[in-house]
Protein backbone atom coordinates (compact mmCIF):
# COMPACT_ATOMS: atom_id res chain seq x y z
CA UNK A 1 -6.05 37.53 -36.81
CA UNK A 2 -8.22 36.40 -33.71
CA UNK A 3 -9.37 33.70 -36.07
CA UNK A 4 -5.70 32.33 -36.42
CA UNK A 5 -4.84 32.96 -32.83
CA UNK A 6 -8.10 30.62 -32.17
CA UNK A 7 -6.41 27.30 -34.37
CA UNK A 8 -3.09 28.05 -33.00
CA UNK A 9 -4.42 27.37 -29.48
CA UNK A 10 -6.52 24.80 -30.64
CA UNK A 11 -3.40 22.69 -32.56
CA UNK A 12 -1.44 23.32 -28.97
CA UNK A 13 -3.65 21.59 -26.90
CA UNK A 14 -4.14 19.03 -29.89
CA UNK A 15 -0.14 18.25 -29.79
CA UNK A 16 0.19 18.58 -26.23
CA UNK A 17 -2.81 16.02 -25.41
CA UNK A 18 -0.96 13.77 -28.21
CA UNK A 19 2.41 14.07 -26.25
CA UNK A 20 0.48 13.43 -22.89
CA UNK A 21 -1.12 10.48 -24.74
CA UNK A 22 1.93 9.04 -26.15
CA UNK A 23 4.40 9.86 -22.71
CA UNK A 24 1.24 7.29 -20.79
CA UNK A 25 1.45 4.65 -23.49
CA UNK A 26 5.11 4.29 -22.88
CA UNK A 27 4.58 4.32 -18.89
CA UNK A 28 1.92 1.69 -19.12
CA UNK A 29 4.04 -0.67 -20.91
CA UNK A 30 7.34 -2.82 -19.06
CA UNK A 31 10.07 -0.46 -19.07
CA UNK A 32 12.61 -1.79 -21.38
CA UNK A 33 15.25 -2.46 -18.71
CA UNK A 34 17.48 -5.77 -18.15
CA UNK A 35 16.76 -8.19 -15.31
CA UNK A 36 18.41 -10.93 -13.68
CA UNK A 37 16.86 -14.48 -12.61
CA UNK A 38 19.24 -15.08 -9.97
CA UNK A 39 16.77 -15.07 -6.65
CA UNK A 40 13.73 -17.23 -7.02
CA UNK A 41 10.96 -17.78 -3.49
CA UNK A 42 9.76 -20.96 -2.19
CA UNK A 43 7.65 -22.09 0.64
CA UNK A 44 9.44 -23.36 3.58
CA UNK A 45 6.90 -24.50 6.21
CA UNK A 46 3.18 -23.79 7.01
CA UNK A 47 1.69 -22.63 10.46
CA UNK A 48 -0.82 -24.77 11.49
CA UNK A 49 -1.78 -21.84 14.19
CA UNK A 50 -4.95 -21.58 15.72
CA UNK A 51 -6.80 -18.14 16.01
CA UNK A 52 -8.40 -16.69 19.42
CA UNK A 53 -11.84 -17.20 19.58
CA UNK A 54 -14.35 -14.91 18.59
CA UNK A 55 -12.24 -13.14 15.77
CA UNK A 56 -11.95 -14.53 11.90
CA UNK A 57 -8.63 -16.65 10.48
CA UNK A 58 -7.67 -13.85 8.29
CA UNK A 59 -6.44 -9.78 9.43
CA UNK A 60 -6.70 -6.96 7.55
CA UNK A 61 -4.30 -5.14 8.93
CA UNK A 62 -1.64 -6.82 10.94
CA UNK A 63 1.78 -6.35 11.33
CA UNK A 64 5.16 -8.62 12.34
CA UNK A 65 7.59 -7.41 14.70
CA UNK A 66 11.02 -8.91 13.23
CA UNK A 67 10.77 -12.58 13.04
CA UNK A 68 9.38 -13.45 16.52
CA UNK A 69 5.93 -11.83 17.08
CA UNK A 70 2.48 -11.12 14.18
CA UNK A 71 -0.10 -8.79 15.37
CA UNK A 72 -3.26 -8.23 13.98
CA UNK A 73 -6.38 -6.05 14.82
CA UNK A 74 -9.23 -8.22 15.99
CA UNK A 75 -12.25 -7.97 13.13
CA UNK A 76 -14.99 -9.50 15.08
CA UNK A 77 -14.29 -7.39 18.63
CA UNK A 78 -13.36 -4.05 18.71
CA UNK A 79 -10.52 -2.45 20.45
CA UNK A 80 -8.53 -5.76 20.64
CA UNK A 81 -5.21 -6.83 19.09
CA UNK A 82 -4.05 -10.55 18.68
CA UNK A 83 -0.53 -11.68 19.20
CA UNK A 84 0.70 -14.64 17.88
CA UNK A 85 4.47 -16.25 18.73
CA UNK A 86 6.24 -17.10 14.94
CA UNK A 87 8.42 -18.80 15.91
CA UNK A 88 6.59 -21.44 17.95
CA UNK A 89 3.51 -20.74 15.40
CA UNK A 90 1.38 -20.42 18.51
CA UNK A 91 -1.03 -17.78 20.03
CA UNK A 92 0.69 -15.91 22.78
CA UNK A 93 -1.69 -13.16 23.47
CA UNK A 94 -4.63 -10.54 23.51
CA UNK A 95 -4.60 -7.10 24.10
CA UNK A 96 -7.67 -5.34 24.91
CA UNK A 97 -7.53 -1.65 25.15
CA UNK A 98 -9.71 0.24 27.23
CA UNK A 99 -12.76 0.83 25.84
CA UNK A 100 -13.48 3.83 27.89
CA UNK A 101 -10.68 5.85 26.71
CA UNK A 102 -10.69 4.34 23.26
CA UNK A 103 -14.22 4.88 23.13
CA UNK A 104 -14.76 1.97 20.25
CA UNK A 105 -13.10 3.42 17.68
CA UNK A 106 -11.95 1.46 14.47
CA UNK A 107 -8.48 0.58 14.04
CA UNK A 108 -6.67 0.98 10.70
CA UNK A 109 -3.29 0.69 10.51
CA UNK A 110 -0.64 -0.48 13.01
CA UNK A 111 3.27 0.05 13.25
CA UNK A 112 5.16 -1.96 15.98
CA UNK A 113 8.26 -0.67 17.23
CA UNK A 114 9.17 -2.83 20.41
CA UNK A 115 6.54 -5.22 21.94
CA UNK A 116 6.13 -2.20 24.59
CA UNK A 117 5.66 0.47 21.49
CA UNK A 118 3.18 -0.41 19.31
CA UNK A 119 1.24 2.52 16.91
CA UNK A 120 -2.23 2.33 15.79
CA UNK A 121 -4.62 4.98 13.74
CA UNK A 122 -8.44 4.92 14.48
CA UNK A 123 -10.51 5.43 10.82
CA UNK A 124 -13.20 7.70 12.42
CA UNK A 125 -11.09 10.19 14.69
CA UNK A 126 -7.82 9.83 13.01
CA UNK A 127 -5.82 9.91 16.04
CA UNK A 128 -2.50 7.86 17.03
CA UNK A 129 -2.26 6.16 19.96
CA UNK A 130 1.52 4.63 21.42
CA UNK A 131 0.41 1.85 23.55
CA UNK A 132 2.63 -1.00 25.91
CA UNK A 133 1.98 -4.58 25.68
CA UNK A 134 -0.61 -4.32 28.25
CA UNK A 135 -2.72 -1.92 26.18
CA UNK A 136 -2.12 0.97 28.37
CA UNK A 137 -2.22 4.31 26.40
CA UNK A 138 1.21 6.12 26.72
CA UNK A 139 0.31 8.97 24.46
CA UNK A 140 -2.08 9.89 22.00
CA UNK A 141 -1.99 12.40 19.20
CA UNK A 142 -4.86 14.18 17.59
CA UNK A 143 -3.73 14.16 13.82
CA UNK A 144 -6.21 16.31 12.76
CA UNK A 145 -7.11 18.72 14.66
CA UNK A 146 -4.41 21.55 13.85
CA UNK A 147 -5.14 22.64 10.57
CA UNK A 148 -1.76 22.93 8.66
CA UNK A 149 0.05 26.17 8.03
CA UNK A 150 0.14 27.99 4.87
CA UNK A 151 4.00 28.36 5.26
CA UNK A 152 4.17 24.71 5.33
CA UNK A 153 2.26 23.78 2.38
CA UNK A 154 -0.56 26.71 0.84
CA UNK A 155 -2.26 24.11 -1.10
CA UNK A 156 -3.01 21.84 1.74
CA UNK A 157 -3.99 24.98 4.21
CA UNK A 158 -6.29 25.86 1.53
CA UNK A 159 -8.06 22.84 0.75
CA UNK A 160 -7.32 20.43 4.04
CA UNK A 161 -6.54 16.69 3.89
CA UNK A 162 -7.52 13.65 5.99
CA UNK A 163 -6.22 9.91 6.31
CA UNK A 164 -7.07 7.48 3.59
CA UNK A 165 -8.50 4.59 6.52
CA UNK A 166 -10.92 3.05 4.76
CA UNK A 167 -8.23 1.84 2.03
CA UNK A 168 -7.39 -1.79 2.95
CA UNK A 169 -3.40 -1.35 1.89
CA UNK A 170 -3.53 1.79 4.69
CA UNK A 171 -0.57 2.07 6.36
CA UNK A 172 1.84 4.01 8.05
CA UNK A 173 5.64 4.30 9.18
CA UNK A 174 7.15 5.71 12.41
CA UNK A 175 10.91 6.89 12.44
CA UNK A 176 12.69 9.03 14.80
CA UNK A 177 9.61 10.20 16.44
CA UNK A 178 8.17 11.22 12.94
CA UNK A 179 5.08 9.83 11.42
CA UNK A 180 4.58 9.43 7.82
CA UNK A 181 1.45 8.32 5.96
CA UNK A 182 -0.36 8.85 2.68
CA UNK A 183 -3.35 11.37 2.41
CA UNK A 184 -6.43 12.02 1.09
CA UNK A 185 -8.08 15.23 0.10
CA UNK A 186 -11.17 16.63 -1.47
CA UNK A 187 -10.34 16.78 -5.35
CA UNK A 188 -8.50 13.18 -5.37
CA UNK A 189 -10.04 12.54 -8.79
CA UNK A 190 -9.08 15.82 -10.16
CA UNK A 191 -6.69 15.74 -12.86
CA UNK A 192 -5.68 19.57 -13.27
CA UNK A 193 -2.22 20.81 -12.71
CA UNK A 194 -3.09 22.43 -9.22
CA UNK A 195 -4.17 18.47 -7.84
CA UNK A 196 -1.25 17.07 -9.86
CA UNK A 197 1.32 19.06 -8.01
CA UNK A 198 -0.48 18.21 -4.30
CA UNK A 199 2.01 16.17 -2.01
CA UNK A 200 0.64 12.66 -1.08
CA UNK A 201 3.18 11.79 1.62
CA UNK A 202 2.84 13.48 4.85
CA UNK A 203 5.39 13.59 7.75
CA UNK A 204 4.09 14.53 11.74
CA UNK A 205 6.43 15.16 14.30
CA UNK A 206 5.54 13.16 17.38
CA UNK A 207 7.30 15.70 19.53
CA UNK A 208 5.78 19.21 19.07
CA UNK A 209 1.86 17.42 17.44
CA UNK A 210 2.78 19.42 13.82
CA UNK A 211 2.40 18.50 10.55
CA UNK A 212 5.64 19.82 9.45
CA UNK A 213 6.51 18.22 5.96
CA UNK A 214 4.68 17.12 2.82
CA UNK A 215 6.53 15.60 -0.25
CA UNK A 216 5.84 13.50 -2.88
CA UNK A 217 3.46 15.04 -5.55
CA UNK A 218 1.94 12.89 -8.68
CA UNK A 219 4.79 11.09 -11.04
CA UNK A 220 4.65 8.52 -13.78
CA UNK A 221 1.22 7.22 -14.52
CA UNK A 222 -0.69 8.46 -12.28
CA UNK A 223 0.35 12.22 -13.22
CA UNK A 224 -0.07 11.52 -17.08
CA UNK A 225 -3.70 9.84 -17.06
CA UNK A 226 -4.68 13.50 -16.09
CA UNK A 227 -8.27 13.23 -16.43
CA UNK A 228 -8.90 9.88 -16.61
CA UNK A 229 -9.54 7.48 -13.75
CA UNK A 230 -8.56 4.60 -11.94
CA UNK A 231 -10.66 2.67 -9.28
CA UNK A 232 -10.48 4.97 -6.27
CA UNK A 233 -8.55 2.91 -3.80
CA UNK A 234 -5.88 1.89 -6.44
CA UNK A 235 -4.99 5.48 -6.61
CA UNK A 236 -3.58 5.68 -2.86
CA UNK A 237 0.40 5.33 -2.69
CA UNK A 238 2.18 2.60 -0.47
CA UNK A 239 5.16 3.97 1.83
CA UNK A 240 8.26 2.18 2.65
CA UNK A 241 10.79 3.88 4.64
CA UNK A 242 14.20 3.37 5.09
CA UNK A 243 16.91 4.98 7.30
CA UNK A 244 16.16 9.08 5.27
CA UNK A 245 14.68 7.23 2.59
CA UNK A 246 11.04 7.14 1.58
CA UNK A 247 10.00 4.64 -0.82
CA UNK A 248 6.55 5.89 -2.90
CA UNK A 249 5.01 3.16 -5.25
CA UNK A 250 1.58 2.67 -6.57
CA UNK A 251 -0.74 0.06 -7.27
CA UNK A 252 -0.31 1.25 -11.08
CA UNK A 253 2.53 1.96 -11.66
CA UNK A 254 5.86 -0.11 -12.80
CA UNK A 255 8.23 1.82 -10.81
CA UNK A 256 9.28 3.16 -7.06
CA UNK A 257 10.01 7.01 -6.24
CA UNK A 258 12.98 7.19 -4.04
CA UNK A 259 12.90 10.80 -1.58
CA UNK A 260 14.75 12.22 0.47
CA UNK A 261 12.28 12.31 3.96
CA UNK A 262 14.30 14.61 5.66
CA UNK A 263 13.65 17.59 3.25
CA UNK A 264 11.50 16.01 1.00
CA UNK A 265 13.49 16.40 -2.35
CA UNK A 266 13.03 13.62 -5.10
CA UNK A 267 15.85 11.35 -5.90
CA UNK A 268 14.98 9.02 -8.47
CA UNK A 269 12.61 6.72 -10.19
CA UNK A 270 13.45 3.03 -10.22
CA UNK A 271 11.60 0.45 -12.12
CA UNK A 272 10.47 -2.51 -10.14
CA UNK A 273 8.55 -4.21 -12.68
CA UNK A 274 6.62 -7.79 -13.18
CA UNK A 275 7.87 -9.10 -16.50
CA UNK A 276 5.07 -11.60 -16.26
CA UNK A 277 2.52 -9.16 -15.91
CA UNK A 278 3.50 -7.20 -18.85
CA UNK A 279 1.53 -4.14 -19.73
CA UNK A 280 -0.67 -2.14 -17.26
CA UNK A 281 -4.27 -1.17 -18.12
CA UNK A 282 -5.16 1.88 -19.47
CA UNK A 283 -7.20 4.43 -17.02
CA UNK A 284 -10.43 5.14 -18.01
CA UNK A 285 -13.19 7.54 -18.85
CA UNK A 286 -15.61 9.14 -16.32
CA UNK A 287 -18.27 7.09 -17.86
CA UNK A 288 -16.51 4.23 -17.96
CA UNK A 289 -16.83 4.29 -14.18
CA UNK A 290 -20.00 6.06 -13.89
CA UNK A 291 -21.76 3.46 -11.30
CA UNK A 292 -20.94 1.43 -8.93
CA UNK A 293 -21.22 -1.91 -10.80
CA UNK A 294 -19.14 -0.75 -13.20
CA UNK A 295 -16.50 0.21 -11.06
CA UNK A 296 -16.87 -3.36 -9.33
CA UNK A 297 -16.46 -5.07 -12.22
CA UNK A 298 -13.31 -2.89 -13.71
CA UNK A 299 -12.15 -3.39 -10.09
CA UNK A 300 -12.70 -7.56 -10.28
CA UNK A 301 -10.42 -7.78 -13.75
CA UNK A 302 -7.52 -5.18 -13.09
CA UNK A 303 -3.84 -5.94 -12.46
CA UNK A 304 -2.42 -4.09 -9.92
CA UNK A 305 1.07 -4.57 -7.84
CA UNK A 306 1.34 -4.73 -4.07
CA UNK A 307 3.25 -2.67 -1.46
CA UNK A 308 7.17 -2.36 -1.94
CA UNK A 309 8.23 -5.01 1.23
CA UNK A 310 12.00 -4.67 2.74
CA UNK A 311 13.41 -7.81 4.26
CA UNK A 312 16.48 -6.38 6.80
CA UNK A 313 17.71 -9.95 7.52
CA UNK A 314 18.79 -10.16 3.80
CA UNK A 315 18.77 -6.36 2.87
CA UNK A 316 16.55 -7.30 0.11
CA UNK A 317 13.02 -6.34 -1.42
CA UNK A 318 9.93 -7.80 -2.88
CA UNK A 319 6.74 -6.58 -4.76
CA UNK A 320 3.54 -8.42 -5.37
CA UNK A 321 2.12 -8.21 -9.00
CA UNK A 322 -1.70 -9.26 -9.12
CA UNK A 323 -2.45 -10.26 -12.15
CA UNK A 324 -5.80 -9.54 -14.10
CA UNK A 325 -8.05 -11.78 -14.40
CA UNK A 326 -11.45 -12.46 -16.01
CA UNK A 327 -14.89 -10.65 -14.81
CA UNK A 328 -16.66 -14.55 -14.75
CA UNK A 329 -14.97 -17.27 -13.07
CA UNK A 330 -14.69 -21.05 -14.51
CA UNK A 331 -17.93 -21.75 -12.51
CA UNK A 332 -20.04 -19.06 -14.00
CA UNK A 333 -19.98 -16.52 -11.15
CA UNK A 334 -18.64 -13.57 -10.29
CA UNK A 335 -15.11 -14.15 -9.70
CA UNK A 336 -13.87 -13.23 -6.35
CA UNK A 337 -10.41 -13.52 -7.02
CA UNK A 338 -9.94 -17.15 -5.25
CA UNK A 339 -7.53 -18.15 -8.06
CA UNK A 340 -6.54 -14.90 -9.15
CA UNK A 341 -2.47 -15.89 -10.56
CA UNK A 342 0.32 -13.46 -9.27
CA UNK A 343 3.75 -13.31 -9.26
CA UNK A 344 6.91 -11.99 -6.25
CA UNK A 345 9.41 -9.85 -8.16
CA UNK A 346 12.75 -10.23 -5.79
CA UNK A 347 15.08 -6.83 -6.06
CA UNK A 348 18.37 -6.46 -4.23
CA UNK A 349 19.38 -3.69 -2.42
CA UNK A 350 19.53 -1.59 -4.89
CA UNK A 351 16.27 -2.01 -6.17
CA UNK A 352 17.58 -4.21 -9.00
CA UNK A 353 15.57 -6.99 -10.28
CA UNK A 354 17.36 -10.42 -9.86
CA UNK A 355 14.01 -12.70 -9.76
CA UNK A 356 10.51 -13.27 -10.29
CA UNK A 357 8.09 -16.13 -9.50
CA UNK A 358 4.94 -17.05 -10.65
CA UNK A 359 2.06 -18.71 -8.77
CA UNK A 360 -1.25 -19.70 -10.07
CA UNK A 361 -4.10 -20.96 -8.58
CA UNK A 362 -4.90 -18.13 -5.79
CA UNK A 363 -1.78 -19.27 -3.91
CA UNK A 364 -0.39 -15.91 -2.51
CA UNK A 365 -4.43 -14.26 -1.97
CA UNK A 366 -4.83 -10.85 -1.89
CA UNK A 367 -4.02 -8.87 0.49
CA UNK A 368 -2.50 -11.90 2.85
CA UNK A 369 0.77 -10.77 2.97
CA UNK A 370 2.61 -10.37 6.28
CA UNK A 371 6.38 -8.67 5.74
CA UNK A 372 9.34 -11.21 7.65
CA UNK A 373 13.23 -10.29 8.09
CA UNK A 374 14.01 -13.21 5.06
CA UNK A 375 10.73 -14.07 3.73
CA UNK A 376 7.12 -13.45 3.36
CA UNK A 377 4.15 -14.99 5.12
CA UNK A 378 0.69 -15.50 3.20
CA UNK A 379 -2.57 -17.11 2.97
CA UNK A 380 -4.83 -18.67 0.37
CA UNK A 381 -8.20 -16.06 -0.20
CA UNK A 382 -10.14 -18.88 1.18
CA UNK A 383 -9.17 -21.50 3.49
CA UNK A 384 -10.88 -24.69 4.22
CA UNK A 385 -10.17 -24.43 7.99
CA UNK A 386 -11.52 -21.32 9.96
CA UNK A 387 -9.95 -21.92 12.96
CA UNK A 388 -6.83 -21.84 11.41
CA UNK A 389 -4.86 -18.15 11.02
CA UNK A 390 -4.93 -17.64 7.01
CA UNK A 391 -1.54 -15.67 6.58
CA UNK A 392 0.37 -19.14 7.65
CA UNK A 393 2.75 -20.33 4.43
CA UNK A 394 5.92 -19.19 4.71
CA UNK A 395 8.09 -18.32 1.51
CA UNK A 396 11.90 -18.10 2.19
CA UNK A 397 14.23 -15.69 -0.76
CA UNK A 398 16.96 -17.71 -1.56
CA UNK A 399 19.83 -17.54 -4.42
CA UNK A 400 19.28 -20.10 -7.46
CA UNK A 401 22.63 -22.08 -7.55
């Protein structure tokens, strides 16, 4: 009897890893869902804008404040932001922060709310500083040094979290004096059912210093590899919020999770696919990834998709599909992703796909991307001129007549 009880647990796991198996097949493929060609993207103009000294022509993180003003964080000097005008494509000013009370800290992500509002997250504290356009500190907030409460979330109080900085696609939204980001914890990897059902999205409330909601657990793809991995920054989710809306996507994964950010209830998944890019790549085995050239190489070749973007001026959206592309470029190197093809799928409101565009050649760069009202602003991987800002071509959405 023991002897039979043993097979019948063995042929459940057998099925239920087939189902598992089967279920991520079907996720990694393009979801078999109709889509218009009614929206295409084109470049408009191109900012011949030259950068402050003593900083590079490219920012990692940077952000535009509606159509008028780009910021980015300074990657030569610490503790500086650049501002540059867009609409006269000019520089129009620095602000330094005070070193003293900043104490040198490295900035990763940045949220602008008003030219005398602007948000920033230091990588090594973790704390949030509101700042005026003269790079006086209003406030600051220690994100991390409450630990959370059990009656809040009992996984997180048992295991703690922290801020995914380090990720280059880190970034974070304010609304109605709440702060939402992704997080990181200890176990990341993991592929059990006790990690698979940790929130990723966490919300802080800028008026009592709490963490006071966490939403957003594993879905899709990234719940059914289980086990098996992905590079480690591709398995971060982007945010997008909008009025009670959070938008959760992830680098692989065809479609958005829509949730409720008030109470943190799920809505719906909506697919916001590349038809170009067709099929995702499978996730792979531990040893597949057990060093770290391995992992650069995987890393080199994979597809992956972009942050969901939200243009108000035209109540539309965008999402960047990178393509993959070979481990050796044309020249015999190691490719760097120069002329890495991609495409802009173009949804409308409703998160329904009515375009896509292809570029080849590198044209759209990685990680380039600056979010505008009606349009997008990016920049080649490598530009010719380095005293020229990078994230300078400007694509404008329009409707194909």
């Amino acid at each position: 009897m023991k002897t039979l009880h043993y097979y019948c647990f063995i042929c459940i796991i057998i099925i239920s890893s087939c189902n598992s198996g089967a279920k991520l097949n079907i996720l990694l493929d393009t979801p078999n869902v109709k889509s218009q060609d009614i929206y295409t993207i084109y470049k408009t103009e191109i900012f011949n804008t030259k950068v402050f000294d003593t900083t590079e022509n490219f920012y990692i993180y940077k952000f535009a404040y509606k159509d008028s003003l780009l910021y980015g964080v300074n990657t030569v000097e610490s503790n500086i932001f650049d501002v540059y005008n867009i609409q006269s494509k000019s520089k129009f000013s620095r602000i330094k922060l005070n070193r003293k009370e900043i104490n040198d800290e490295d900035i990763s992500a940045l949220f602008v709310l008003s030219p005398d509002s602007i948000f920033f997250i230091t990588s090594n504290t973790f704390n949030l500083y509101l700042i005026n356009s003269f790079g006086d500190i209003i406030k600051k907030w220690e994100l991390l040094k409450k630990p959370v409460s059990a009656n809040i979330n009992k996984e997180l109080a048992k295991i703690g979290f922290t801020l995914p900085t380090i990720w280059p696609f880190f970034h974070m939204c304010i609304k109605d004096n709440y702060l939402h980001v992704p997080i990181s914890f200890v176990g990341l990897y993991k592929g059990n059912e006790f990690y698979q059902q940790i929130d990723r999205i966490a919300r802080y409330n800028l008026n009592n210093s709490k963490w006071d909601l966490f939403y957003a657990p594993l879905r899709g793809i990234m719940k059914e590899k289980g086990n098996l991995l992905y590079p480690y920054d591709l398995n971060f989710p982007y945010l997008l919020i909008r009025n009670n809306i959070s938008y959760v996507s992830y680098p692989l994964d065809h479609y958005v999770y829509k949730y409720d950010n008030l109470t943190g209830e799920f809505i719906e998944a909506i697919p916001a696919f590349s038809k170009s890019m067709g099929k995702l790549p499978k996730p792979f085995n531990r040893k597949d990834l057990n060093n770290n050239q391995k992992k650069i190489n995987v890393r080199i070749q994979i597809a992956f998709y972009g942050a969901l973007l939200y243009h108000e001026k035209i109540d539309m959206y965008t999402r960047i599909a990178y393509h993959n592309q070979p481990l050796i470029d044309k020249n015999g190197n190691m490719n760097l992703g120069i002329e890495r093809t991609s495409s802009i799928v173009i949804l409308d409101k409703n998160l329904n796909i009515v375009g896509e565009k292809l570029f080849l050649n590198g044209a759209l760069g990685i990680n380039s991307y600056v979010t505008l009202p009606d349009g997008i602003l990016f920049g080649r991987e490598i530009e010719t001129d380095n005293e020229l800002l990078r994230s300078r071509n400007k694509y404008l959405i329009k409707k194909i007549k």
